[in-house]
N, C-alpha and C. Protein backbone atom coordinates (compact mmCIF):
# COMPACT_ATOMS: atom_id res chain seq x y z
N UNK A 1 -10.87 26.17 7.60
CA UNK A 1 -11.42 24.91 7.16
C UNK A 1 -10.65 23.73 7.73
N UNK A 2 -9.35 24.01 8.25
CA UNK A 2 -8.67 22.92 8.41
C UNK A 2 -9.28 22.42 9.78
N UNK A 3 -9.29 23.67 10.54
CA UNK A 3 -9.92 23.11 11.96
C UNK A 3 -11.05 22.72 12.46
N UNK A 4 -11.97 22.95 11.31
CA UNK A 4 -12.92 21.73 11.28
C UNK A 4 -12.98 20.44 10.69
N UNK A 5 -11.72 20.04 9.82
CA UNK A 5 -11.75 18.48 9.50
C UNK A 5 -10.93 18.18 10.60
N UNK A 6 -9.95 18.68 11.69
CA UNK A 6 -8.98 18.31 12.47
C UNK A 6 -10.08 17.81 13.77
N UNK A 7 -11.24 19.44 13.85
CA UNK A 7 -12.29 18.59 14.92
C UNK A 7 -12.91 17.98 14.58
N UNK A 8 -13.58 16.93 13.01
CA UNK A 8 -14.16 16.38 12.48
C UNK A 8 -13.52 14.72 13.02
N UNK A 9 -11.90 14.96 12.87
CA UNK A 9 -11.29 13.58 12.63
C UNK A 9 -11.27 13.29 14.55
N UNK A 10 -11.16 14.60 15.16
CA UNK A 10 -11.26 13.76 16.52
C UNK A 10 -12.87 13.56 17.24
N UNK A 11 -13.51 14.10 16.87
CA UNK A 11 -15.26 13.19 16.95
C UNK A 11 -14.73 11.89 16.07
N UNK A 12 -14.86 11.54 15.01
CA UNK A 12 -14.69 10.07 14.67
C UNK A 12 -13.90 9.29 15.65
N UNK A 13 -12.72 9.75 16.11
CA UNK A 13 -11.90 8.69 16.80
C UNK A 13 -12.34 9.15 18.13
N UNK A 14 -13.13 9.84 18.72
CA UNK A 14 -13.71 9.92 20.24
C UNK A 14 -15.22 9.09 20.06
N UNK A 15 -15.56 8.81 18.96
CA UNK A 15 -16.49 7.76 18.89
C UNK A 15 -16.11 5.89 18.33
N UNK A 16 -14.90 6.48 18.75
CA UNK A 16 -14.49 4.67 17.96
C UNK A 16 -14.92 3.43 19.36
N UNK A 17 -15.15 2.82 18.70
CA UNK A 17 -15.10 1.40 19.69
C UNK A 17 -14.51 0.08 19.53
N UNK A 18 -13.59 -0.44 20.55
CA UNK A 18 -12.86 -1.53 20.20
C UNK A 18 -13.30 -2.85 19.72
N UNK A 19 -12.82 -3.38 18.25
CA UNK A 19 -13.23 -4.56 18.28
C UNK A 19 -12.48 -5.53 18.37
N UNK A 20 -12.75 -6.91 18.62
CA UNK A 20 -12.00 -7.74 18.71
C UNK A 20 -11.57 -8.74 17.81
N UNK A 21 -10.55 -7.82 17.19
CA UNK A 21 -9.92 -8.39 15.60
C UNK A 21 -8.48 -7.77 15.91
N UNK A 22 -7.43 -9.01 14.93
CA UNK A 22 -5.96 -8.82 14.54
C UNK A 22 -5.75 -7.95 13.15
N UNK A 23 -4.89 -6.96 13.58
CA UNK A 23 -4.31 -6.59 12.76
C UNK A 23 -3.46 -7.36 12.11
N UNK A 24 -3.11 -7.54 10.73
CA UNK A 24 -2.14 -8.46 10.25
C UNK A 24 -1.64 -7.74 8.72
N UNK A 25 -0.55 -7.51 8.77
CA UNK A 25 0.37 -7.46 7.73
C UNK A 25 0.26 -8.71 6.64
N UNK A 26 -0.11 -8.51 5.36
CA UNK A 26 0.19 -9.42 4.15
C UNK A 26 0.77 -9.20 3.09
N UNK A 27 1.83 -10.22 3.13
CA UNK A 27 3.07 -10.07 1.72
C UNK A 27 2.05 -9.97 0.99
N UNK A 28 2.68 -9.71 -0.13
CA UNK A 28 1.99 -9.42 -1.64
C UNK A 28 1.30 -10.41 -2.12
N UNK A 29 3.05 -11.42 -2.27
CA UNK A 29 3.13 -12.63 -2.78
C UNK A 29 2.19 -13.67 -2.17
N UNK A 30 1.64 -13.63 -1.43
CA UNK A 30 0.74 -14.61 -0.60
C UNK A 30 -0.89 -14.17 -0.97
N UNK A 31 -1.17 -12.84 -1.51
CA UNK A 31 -2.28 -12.83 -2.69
C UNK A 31 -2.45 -12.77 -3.91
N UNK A 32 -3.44 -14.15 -3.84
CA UNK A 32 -3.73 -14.89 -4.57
C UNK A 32 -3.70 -13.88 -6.44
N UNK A 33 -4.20 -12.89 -6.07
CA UNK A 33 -4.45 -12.46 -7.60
C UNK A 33 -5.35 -10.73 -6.73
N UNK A 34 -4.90 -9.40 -7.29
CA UNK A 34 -5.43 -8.12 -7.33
C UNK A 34 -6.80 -8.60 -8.20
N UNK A 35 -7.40 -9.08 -8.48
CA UNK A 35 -8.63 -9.00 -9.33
C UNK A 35 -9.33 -8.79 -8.03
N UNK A 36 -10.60 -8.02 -8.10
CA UNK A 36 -11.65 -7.74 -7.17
C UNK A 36 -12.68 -9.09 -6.61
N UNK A 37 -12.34 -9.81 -7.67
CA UNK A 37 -13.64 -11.38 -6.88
C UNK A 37 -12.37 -12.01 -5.96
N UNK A 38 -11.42 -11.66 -6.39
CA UNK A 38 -10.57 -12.69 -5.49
C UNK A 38 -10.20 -11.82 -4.16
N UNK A 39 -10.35 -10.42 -4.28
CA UNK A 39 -9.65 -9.66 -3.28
C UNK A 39 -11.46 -9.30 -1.94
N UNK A 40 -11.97 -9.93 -2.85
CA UNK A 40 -13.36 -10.15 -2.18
C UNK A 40 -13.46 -11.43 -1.65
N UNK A 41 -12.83 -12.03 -1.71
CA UNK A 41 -12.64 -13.46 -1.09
C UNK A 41 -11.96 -13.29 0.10
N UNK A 42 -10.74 -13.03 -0.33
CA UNK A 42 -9.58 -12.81 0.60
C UNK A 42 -10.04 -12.32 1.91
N UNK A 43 -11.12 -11.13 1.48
CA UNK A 43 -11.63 -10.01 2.68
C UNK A 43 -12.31 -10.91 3.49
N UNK A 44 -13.18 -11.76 2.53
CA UNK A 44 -14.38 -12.91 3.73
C UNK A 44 -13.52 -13.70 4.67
N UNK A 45 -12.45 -13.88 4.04
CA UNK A 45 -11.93 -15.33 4.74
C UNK A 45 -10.94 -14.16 6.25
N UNK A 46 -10.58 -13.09 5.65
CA UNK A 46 -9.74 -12.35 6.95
C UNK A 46 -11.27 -12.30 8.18
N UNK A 47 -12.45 -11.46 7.10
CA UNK A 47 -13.05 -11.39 8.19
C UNK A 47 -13.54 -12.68 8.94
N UNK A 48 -13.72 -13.27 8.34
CA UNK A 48 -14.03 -14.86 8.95
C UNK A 48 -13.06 -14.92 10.36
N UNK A 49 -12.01 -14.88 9.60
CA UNK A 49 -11.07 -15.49 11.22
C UNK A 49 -10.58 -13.87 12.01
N UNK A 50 -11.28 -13.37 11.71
CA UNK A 50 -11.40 -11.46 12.38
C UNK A 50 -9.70 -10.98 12.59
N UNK A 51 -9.54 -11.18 11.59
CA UNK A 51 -8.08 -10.36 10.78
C UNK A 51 -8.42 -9.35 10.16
N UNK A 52 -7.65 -8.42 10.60
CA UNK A 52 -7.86 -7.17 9.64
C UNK A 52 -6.63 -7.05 9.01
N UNK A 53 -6.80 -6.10 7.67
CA UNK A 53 -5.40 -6.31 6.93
C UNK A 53 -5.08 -4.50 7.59
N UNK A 54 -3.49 -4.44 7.89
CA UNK A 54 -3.32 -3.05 8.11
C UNK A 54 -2.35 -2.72 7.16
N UNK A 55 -1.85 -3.95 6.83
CA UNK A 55 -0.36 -3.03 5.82
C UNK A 55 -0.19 -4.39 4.63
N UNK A 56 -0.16 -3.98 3.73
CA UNK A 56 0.66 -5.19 2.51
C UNK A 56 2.04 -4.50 2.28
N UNK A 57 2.96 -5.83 2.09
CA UNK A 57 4.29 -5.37 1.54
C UNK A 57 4.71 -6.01 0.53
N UNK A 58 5.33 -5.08 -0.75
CA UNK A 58 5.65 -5.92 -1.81
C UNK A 58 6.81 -5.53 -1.88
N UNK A 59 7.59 -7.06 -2.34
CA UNK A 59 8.66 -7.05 -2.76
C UNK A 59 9.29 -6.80 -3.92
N UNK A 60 9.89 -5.66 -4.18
CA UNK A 60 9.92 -5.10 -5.57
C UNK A 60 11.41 -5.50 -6.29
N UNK A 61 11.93 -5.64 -7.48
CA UNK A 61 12.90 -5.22 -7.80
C UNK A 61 12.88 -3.93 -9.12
N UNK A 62 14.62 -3.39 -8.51
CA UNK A 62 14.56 -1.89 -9.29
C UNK A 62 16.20 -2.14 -10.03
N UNK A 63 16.12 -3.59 -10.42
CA UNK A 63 17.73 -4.04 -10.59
C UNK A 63 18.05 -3.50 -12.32
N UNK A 64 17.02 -3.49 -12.93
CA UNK A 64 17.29 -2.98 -14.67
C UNK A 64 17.44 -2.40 -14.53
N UNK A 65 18.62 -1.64 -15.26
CA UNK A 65 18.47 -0.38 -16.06
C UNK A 65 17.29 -0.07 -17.09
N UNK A 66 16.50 -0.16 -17.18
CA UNK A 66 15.44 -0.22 -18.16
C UNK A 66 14.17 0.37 -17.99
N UNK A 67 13.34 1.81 -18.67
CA UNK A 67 12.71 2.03 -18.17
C UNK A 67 11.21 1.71 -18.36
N UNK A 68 11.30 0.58 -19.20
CA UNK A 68 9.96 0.00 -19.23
C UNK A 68 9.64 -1.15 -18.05
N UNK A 69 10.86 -1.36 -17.22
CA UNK A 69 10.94 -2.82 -16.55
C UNK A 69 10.55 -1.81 -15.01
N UNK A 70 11.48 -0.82 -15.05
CA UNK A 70 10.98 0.28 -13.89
C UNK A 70 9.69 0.75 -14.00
N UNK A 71 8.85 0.57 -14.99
CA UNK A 71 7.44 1.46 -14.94
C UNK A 71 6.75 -0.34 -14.84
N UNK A 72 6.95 -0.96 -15.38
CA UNK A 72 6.66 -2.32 -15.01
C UNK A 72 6.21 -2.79 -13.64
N UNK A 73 7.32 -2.24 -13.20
CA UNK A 73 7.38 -2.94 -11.60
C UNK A 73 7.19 -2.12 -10.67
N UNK A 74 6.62 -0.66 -10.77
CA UNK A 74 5.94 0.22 -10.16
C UNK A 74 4.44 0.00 -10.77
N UNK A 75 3.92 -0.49 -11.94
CA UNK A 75 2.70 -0.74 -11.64
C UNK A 75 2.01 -1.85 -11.42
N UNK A 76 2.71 -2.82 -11.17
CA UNK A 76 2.73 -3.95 -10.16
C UNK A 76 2.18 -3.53 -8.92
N UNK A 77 3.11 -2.80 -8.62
CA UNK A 77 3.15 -2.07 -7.27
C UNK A 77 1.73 -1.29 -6.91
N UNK A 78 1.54 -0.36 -8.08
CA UNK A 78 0.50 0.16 -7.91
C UNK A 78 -0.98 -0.98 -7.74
N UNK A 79 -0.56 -1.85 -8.48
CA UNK A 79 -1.60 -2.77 -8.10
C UNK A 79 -2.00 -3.15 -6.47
N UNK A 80 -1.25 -2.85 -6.11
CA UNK A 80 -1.36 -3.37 -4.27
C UNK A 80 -1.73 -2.22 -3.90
N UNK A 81 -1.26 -1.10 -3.86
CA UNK A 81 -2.11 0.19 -3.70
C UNK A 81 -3.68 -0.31 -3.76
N UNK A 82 -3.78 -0.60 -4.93
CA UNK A 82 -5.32 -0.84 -5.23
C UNK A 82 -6.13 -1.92 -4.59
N UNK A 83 -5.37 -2.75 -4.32
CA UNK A 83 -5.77 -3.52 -3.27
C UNK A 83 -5.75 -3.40 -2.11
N UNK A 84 -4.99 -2.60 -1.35
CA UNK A 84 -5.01 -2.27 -0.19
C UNK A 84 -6.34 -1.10 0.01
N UNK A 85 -6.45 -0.64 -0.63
CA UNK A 85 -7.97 0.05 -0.59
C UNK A 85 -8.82 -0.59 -0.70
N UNK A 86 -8.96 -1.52 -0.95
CA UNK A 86 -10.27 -2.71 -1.71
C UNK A 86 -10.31 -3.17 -0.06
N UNK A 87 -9.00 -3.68 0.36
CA UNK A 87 -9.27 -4.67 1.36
C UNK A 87 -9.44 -3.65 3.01
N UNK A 88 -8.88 -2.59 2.51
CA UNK A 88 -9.31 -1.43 4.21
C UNK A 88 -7.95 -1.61 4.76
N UNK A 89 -6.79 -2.07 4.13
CA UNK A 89 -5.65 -2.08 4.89
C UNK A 89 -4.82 -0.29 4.83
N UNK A 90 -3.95 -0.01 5.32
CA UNK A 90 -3.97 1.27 5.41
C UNK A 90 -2.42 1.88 4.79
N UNK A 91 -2.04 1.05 4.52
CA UNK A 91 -0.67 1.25 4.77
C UNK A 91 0.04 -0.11 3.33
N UNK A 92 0.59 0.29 2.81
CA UNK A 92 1.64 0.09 1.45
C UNK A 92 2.86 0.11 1.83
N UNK A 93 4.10 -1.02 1.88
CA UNK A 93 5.34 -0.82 1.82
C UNK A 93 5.95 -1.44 1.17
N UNK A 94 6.66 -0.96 0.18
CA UNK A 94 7.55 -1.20 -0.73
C UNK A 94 9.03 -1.59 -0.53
N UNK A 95 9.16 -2.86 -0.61
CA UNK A 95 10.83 -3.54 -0.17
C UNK A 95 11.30 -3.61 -1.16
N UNK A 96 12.97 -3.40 -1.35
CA UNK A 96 13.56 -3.51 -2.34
C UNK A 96 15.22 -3.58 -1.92
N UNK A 97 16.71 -4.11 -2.78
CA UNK A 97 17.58 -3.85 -2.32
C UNK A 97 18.26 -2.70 -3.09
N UNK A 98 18.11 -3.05 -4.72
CA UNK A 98 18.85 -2.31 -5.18
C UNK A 98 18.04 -1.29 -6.49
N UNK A 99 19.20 -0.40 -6.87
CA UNK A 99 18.31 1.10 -8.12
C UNK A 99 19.40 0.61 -8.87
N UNK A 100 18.74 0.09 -9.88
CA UNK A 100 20.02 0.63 -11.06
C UNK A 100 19.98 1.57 -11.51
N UNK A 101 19.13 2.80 -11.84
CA UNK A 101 18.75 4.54 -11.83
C UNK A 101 17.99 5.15 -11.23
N UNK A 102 18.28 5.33 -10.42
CA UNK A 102 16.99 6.32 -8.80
C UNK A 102 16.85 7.27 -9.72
N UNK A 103 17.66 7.92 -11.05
CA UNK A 103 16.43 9.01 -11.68
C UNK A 103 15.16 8.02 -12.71
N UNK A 104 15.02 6.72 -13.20
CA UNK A 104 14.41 6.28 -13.22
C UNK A 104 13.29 5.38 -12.51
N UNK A 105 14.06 5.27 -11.11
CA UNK A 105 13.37 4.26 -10.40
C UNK A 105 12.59 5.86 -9.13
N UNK A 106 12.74 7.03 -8.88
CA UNK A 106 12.49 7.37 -7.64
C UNK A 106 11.43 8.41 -8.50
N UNK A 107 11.13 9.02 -9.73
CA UNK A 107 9.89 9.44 -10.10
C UNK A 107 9.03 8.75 -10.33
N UNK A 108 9.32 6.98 -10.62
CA UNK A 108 7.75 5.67 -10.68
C UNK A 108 7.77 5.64 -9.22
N UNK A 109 8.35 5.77 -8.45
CA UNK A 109 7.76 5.22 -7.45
C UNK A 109 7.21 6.74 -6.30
N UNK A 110 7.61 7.65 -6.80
CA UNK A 110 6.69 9.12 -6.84
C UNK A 110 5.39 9.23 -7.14
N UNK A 111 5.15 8.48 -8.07
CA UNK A 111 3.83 8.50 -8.92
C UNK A 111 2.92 7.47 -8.29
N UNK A 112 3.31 6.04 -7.81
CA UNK A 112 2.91 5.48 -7.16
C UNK A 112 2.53 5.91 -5.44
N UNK A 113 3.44 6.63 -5.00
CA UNK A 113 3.08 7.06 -3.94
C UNK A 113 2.01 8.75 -3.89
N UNK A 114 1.55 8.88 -5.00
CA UNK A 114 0.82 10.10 -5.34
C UNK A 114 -0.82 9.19 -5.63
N UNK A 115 -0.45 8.31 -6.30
CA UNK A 115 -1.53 7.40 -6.24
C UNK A 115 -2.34 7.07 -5.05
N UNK A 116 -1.60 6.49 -3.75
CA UNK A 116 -1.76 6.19 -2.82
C UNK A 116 -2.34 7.12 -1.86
N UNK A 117 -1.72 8.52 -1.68
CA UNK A 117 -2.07 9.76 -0.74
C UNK A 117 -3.55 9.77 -1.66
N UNK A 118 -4.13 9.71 -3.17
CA UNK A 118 -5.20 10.03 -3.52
C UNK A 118 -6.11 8.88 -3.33
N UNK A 119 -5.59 7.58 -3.14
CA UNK A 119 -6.58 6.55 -2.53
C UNK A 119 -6.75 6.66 -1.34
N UNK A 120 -6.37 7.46 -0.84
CA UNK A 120 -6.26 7.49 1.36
C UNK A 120 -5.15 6.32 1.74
N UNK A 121 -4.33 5.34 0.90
CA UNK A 121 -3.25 5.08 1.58
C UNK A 121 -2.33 5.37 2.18
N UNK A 122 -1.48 5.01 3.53
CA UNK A 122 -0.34 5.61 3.09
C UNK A 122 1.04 4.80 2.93
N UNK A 123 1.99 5.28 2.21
CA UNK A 123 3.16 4.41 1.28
C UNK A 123 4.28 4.64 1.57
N UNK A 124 5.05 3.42 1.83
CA UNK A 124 6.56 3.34 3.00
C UNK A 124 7.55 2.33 1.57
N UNK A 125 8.52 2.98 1.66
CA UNK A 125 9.70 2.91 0.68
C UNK A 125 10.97 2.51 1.74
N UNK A 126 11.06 0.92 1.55
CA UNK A 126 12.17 0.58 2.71
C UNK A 126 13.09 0.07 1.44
N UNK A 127 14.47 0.49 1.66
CA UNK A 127 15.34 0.42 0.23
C UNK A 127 16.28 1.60 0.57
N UNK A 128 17.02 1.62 -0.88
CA UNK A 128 17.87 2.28 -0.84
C UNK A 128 18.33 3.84 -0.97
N UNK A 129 16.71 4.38 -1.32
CA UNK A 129 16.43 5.46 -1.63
C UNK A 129 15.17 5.90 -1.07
N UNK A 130 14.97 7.45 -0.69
CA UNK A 130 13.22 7.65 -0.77
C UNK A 130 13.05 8.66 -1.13
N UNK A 131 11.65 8.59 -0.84
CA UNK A 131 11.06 9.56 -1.83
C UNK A 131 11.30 10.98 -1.67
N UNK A 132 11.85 11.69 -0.40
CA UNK A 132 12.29 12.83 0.41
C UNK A 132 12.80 13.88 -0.79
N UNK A 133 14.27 13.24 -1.04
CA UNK A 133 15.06 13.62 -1.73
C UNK A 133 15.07 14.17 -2.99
């Protein structure tokens, strides 16, 4: 079965055709609001000026010890997940400097990145820890 979604996925991309649009990376912080009328806006105005979104990056902090502030700020996070599917961008990356408990901070952001592989995203952990380990 595998080697027919593997020859499935190269017919799709032996039928692709180039268009003439930017890829563009968007901070988090620079949208406006995850609600769907607004992330439906957002989409008109990229496609308007033929921007495509390929990656959002949010800037996270993982500085509490606290594990309501850590599930907090992983579903923040997850919120951009959800938007990055809304908007066709492909790609999620998560910035951060510091863990005050990677056993609290590296299973939310497990879960978030389990989220993502089941939306068809995929999710990049630039920081001090990942998800490997």
């Amino acid at each position: 079965m595998s080697a027919t979604r593997s020859a499935d996925v190269r017919t799709a991309i032996e039928g692709c055709h180039v268009e003439d649009a930017t890829p563009v990376s968007l901070d988090a912080e620079t949208i406006p609001s995850t609600a769907r009328p607004d992330l439906a806006e957002l989409k008109r105005q990229l496609d308007a000026d033929d921007l495509v979104p390929a990656r959002i990056v949010v800037s996270a902090c993982f500085d509490e010890d606290c594990s309501f502030a850590t599930q907090e700020e992983a579903d923040r996070v997850r919120e951009y997940v959800r938007a990055a599917k809304y908007l066709g961008a492909g790609t999620v990356t998560v910035e951060f400097d510091g863990v005050s408990d990677e056993g609290k901070v590296r299973p939310a952001l497990a879960a978030v990145a389990e989220r993502a592989r089941r939306e068809g995203v995929a999710f990049d952990v630039d920081g001090p820890l990942s998800l490997d380990a």
